[in-house]
N, C-alpha and C. Protein backbone atom coordinates (compact mmCIF):
# COMPACT_ATOMS: atom_id res chain seq x y z
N UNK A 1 45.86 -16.71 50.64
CA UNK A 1 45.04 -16.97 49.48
C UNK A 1 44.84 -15.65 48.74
N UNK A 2 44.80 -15.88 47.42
CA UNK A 2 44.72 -14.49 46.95
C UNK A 2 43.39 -14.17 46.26
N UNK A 3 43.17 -13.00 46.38
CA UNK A 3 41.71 -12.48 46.39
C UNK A 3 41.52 -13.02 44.67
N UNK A 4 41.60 -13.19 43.87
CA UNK A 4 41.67 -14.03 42.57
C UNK A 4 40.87 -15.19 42.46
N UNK A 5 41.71 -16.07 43.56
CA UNK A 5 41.28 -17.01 43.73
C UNK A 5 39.85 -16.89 44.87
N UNK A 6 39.58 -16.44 45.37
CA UNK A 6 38.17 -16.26 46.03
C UNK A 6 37.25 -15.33 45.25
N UNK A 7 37.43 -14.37 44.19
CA UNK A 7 37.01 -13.92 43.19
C UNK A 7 36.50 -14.80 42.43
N UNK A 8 37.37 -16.25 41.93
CA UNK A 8 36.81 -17.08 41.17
C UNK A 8 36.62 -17.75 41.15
N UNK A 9 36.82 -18.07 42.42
CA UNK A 9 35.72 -19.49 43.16
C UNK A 9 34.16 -18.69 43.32
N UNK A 10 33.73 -17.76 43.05
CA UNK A 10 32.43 -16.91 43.45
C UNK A 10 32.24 -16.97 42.41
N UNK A 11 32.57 -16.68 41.08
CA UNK A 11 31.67 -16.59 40.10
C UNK A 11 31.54 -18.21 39.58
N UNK A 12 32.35 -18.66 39.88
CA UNK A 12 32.67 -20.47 39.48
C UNK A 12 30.59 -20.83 40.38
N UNK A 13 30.78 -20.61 41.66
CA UNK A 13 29.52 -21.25 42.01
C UNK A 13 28.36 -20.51 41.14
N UNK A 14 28.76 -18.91 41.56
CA UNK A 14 27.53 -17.97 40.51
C UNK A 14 26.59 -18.89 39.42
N UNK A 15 28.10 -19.20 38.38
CA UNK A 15 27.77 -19.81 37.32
C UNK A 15 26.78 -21.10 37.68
N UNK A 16 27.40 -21.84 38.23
CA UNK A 16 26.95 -23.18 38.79
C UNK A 16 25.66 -23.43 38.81
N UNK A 17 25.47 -21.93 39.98
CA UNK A 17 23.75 -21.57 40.12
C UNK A 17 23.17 -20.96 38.87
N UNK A 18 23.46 -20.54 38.16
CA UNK A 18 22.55 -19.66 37.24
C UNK A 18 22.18 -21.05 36.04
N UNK A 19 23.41 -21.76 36.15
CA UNK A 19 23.36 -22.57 34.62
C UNK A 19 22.29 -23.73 35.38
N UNK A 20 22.14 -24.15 36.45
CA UNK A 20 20.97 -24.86 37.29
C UNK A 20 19.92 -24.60 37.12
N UNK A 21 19.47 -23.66 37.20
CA UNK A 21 18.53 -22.46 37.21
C UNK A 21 17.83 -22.67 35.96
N UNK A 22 18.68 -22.14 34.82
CA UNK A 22 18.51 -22.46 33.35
C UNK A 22 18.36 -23.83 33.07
N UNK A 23 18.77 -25.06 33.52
CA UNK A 23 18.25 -26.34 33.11
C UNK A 23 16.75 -26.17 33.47
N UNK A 24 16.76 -25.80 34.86
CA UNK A 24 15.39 -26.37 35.41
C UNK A 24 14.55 -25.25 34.90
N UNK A 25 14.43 -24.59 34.56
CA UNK A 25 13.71 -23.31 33.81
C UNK A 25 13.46 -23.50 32.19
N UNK A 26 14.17 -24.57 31.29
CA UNK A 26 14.58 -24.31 30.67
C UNK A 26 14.87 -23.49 29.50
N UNK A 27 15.52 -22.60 29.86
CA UNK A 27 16.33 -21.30 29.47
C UNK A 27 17.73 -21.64 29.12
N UNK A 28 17.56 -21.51 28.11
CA UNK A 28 18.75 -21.80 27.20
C UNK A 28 20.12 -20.72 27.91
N UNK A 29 19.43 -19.55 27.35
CA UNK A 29 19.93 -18.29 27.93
C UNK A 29 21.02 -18.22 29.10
N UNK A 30 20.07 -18.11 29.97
CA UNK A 30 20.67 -18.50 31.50
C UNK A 30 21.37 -19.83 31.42
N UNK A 31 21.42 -21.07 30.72
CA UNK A 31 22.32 -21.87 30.85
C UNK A 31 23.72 -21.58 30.88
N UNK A 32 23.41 -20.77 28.93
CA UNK A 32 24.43 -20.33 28.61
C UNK A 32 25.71 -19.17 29.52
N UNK A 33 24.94 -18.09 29.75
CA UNK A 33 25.28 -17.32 31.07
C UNK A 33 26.45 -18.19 32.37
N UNK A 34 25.42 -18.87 32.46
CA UNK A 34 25.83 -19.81 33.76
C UNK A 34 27.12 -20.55 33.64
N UNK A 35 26.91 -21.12 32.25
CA UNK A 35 28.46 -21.97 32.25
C UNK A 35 29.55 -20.84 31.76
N UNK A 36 29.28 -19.65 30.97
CA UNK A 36 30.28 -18.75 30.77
C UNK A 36 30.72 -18.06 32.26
N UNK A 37 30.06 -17.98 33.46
CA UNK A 37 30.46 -17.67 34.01
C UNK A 37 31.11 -18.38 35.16
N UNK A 38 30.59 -19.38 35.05
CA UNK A 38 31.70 -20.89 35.86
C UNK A 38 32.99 -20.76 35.13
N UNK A 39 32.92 -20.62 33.36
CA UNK A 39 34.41 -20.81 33.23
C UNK A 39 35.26 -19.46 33.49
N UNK A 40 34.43 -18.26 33.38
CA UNK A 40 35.57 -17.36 33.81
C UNK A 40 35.93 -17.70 35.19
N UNK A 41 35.30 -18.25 36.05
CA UNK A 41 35.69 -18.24 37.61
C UNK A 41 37.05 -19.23 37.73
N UNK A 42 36.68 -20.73 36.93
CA UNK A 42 37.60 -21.29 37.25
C UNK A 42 38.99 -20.47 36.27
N UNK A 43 39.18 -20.26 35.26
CA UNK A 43 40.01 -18.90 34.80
C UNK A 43 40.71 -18.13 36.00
N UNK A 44 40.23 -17.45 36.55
CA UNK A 44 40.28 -16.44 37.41
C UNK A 44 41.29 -16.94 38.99
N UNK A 45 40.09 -18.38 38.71
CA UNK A 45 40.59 -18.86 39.94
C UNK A 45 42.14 -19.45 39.98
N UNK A 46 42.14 -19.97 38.47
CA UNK A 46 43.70 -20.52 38.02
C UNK A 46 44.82 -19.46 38.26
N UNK A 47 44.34 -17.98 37.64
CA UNK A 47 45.27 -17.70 37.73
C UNK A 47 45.57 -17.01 38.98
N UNK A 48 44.66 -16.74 39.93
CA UNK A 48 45.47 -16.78 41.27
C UNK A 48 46.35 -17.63 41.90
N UNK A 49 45.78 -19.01 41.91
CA UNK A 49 46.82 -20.51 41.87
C UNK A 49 48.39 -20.22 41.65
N UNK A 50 48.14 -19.48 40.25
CA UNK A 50 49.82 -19.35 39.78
C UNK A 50 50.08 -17.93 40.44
N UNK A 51 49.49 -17.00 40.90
CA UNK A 51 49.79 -15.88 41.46
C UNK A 51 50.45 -16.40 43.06
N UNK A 52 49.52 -17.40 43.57
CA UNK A 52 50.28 -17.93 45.28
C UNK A 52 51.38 -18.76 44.76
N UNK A 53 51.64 -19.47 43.62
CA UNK A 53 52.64 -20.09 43.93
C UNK A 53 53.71 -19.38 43.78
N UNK A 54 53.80 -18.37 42.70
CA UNK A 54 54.80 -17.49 42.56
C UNK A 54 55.21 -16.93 44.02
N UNK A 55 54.37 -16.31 44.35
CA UNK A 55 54.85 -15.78 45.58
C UNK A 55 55.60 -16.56 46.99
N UNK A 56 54.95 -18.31 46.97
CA UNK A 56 55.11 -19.13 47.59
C UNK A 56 57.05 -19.21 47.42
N UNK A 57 57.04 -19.54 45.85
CA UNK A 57 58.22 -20.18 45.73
C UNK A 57 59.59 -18.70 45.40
N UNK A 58 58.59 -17.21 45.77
CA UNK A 58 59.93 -16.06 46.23
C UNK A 58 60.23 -16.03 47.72
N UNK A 59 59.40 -16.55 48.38
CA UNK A 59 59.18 -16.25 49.51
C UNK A 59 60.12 -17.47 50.25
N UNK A 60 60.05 -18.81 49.23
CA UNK A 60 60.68 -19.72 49.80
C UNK A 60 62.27 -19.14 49.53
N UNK A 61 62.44 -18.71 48.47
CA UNK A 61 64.08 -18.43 48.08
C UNK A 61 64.44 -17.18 48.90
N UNK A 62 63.67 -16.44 49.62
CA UNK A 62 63.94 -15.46 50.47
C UNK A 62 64.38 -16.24 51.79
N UNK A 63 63.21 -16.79 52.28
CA UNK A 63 63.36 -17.34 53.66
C UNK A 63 64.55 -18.29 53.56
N UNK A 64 65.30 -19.28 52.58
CA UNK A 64 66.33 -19.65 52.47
C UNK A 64 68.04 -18.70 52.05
N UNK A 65 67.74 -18.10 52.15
CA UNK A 65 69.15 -17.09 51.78
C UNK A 65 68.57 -15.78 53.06
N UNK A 66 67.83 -16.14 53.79
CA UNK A 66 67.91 -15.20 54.97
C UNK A 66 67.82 -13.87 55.06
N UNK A 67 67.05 -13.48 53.59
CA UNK A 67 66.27 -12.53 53.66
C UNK A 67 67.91 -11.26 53.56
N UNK A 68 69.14 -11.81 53.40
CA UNK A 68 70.14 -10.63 53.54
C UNK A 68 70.65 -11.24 52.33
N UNK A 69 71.18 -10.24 51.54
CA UNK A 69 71.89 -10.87 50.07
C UNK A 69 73.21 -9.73 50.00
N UNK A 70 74.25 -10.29 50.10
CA UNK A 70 75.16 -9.62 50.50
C UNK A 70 76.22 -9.10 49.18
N UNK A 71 76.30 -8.15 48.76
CA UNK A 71 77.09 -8.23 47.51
C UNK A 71 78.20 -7.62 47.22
N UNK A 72 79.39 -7.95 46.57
CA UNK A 72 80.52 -7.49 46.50
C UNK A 72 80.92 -6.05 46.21
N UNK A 73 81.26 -5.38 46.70
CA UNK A 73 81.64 -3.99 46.61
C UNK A 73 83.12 -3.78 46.43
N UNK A 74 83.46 -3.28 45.48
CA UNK A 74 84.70 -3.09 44.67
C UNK A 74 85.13 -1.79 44.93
């Protein structure tokens, strides 16, 4: 898992809590806060997503060609 994605799963809840907080308070403010910072998390969190799969799908084309790539020498 890449630290991205646990980076923005943390501010994703952060948000969660703060924009809660701000309903029940009501504080506009802190709402606002709260959901800007849920969406950077899920953001954040996306693009780790595409950071493991990348790596997923080099790792798969490695482990299938056996990690030796043999090339013609002339």
């Amino acid at each position: 898992m890449d630290k991205d994605r646990i980076e923005g799963k943390m501010d994703d809840i952060k948000g969660r809590v703060k924009r809660q907080v701000g309903e029940w308070t009501g504080d506009e403010n802190t709402q606002a806060e709260g959901a800007a910072d849920q969406a950077k998390g899920k953001v954040q969190n996306a693009f780790g997503k595409a950071k493991d799969a990348v790596r997923d799908a080099a790792d798969d084309v490695k482990d299938r060609d056996g990690g030796d790539r043999e090339e013609d020498v002339a």
